[in-house]
Protein backbone atom coordinates (compact mmCIF):
# COMPACT_ATOMS: atom_id res chain seq x y z
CA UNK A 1 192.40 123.89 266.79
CA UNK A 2 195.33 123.68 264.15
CA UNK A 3 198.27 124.43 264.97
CA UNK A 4 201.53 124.80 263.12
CA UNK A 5 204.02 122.22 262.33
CA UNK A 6 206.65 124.07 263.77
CA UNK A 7 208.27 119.92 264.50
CA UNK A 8 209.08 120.31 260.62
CA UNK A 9 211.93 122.69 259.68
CA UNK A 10 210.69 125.19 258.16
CA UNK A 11 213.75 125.68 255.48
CA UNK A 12 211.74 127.22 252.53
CA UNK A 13 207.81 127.67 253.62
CA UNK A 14 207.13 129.80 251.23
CA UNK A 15 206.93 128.33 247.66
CA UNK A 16 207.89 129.41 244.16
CA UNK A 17 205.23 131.58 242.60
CA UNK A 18 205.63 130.78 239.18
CA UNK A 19 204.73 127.80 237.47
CA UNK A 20 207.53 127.56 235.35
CA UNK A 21 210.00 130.51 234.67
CA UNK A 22 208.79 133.41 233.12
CA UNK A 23 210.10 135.13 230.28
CA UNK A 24 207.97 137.93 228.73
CA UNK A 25 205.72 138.97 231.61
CA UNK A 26 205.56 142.51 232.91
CA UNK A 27 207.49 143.03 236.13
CA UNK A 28 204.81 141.63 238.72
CA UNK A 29 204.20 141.90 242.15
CA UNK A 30 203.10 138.66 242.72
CA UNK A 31 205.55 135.92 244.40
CA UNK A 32 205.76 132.67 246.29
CA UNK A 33 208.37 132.79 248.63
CA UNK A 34 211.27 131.00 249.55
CA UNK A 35 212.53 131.79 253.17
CA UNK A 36 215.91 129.84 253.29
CA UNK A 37 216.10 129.80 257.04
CA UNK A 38 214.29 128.28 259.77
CA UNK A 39 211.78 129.53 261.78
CA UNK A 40 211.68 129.30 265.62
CA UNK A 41 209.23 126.96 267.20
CA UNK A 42 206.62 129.01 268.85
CA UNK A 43 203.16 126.84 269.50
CA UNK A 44 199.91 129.49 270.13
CA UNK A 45 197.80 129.15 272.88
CA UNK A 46 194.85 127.08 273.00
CA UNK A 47 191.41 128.55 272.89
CA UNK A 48 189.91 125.46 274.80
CA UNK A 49 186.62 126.61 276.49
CA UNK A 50 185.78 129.34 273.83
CA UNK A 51 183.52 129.36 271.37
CA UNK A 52 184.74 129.64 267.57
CA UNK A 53 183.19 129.67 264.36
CA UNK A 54 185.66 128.10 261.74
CA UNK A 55 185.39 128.08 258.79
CA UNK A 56 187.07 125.38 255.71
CA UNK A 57 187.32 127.55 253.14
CA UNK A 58 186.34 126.19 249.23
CA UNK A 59 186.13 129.32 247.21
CA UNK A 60 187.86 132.77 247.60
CA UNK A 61 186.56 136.28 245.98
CA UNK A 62 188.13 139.31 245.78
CA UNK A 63 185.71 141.37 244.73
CA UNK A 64 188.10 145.05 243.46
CA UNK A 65 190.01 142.54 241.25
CA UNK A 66 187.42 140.08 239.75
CA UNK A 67 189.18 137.15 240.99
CA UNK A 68 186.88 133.95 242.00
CA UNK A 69 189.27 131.17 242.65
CA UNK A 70 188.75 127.31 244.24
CA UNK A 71 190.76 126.84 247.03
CA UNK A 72 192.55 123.39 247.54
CA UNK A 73 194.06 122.50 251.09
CA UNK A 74 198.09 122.04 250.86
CA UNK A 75 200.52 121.08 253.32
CA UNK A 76 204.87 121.17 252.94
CA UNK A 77 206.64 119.47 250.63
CA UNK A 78 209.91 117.00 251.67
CA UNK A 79 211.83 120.16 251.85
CA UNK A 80 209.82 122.25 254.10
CA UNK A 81 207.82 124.03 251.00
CA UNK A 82 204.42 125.14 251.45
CA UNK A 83 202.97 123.02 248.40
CA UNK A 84 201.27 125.24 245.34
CA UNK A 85 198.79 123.97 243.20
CA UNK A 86 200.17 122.97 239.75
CA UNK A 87 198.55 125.20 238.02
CA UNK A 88 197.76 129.07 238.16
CA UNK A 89 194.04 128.90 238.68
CA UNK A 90 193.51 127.57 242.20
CA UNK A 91 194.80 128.81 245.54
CA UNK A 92 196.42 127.22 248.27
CA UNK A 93 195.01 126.80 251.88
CA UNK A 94 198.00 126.41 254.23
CA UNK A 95 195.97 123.52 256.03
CA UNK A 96 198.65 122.43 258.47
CA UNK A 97 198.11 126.16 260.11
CA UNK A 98 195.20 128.02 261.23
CA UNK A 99 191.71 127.42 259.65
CA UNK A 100 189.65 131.02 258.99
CA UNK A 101 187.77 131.99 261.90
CA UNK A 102 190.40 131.13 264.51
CA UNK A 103 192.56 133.76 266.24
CA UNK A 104 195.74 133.09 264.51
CA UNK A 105 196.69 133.92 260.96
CA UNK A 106 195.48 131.30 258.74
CA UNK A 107 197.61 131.48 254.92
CA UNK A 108 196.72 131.67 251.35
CA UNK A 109 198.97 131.16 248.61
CA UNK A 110 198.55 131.87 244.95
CA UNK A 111 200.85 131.53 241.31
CA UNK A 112 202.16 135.28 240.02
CA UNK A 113 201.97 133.53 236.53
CA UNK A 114 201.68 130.22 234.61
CA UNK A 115 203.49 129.43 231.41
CA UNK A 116 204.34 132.61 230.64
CA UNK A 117 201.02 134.19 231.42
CA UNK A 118 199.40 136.26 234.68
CA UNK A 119 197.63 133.67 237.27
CA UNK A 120 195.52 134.21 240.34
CA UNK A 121 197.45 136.48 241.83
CA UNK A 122 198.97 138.93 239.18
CA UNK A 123 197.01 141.64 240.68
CA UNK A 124 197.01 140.60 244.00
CA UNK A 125 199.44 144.29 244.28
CA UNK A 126 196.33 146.16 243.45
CA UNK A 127 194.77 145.97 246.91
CA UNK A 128 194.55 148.66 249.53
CA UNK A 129 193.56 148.65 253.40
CA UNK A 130 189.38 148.64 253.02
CA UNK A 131 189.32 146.55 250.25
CA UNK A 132 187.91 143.21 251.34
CA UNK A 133 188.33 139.57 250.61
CA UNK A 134 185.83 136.79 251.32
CA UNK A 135 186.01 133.17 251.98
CA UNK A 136 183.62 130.82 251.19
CA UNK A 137 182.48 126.63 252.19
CA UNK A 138 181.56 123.90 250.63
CA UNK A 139 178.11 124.54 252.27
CA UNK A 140 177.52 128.21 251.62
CA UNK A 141 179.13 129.92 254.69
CA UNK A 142 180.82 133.14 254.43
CA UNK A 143 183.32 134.75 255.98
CA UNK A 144 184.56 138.69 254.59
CA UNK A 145 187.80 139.96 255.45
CA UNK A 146 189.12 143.22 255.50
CA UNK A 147 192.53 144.22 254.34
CA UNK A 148 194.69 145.82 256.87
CA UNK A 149 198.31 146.31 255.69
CA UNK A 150 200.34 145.07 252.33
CA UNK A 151 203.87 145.10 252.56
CA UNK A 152 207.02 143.14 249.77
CA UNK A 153 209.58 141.36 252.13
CA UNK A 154 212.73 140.53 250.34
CA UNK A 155 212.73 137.07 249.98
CA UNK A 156 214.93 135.96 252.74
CA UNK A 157 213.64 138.14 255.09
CA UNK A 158 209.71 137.37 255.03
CA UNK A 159 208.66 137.07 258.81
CA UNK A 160 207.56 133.54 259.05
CA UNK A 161 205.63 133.96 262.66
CA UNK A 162 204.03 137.00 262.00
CA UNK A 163 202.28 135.41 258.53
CA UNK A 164 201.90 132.00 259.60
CA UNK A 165 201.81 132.48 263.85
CA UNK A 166 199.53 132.83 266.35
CA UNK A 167 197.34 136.35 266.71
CA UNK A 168 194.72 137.82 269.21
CA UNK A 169 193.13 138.53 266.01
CA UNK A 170 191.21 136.36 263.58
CA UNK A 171 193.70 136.88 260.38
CA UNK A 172 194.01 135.48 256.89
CA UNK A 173 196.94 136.63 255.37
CA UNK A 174 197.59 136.11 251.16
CA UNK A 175 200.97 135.21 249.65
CA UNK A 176 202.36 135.31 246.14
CA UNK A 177 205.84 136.75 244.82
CA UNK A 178 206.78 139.84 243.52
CA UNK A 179 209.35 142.07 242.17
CA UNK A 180 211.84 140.76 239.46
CA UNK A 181 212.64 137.13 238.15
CA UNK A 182 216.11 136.47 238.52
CA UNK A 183 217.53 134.08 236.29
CA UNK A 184 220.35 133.49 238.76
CA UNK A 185 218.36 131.81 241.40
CA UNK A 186 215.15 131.00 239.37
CA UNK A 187 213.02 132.53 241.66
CA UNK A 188 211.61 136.40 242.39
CA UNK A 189 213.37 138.28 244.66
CA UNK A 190 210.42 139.80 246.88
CA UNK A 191 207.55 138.16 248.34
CA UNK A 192 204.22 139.91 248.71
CA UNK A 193 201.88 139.45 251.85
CA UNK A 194 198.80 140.75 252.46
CA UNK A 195 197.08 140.96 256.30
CA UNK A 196 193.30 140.89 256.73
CA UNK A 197 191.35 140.51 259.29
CA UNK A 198 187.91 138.94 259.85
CA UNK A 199 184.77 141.94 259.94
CA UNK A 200 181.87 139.70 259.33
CA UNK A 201 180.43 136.25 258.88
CA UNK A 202 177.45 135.03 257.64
């Protein structure tokens, strides 16, 4: 089972959202997030002896917002980032963490925009509780999640356990920034998470 790598300060774990700094784009709620503070080491409990259908996920679709996206598997940077893909197409598996399937909340992240223009997550704001999300392998396997809560954390108070830590519940949780771009600190100011929860597999 994966597990965290709470042994590597977590300074920053969420990422910048933008590929380079906007300049004409619409106020968004998309963000990556950078949490400037560490998080405490908390290790979940192992599910030896039970059963668990994982998945490693290769292709996400959100079905209300016509977004069909490759995933790539990312790690942290030398600073404690969670890595982003370089550009604004693909999204970001948090593979150090929890894989889909597992109780725990496994994390993807995705670009607000790239060079001055909306990426995978522009409208990840859009979605409501009910709306679903599904995961897909490299060999067909599906997994469809449902959405349970959305909620914009100012940026240095994202809760780092409850998106990346251990659950009783089989959780995938989506990241990207949101709010305004400010100039100041080159980053947004909010980060947006959404919480889903595994309903079906097939």
């Amino acid at each position: 089972m994966k597990r965290l790598l709470y042994s590597i300060p977590l300074m920053a774990l969420l990422a910048a959202c933008a590929a380079e700094e906007p300049q004409t784009l619409p106020e968004s709620n998309v963000q990556s997030s950078t949490v400037e503070r560490p998080v405490e080491p908390v290790m979940p409990e192992s599910l030896k002896g039970e059963e668990v259908n994982k998945l490693t996920p290769a292709f996400l679709s959100i079905p209300k917002l016509g977004i069909e996206a490759p995933i790539k598997q990312f790690g942290l940077d030398s600073k404690g980032n969670m890595e982003l893909p370089q550009n604004g197409k693909d999204v970001a598996w948090f593979e150090p963490g929890f894989q889909p399937g597992e109780k725990g909340s496994a994390v993807l992240a995705g670009h607000v925009d790239d060079e001055k223009k909306p990426a995978v997550f522009f409208e990840l704001k859009k979605l409501e509780p009910g709306d679903q999300v599904v995961l897909q392998d490299g060999q067909g396997k599906t997994f469809t999640f449902e959405v349970r809560e959305k909620v914009a954390y100012e940026k240095d108070d994202a809760p780092l356990r409850k998106i990346f830590g251990p659950s009783d519940k089989r959780m995938l949780n989506l990241i990207t920034c949101t709010g305004y771009f400010d100039h100041d600190i080159h980053n947004y100011v909010e980060r947006l998470v959404i919480y889903t929860e595994l309903i079906d597999e097939s």
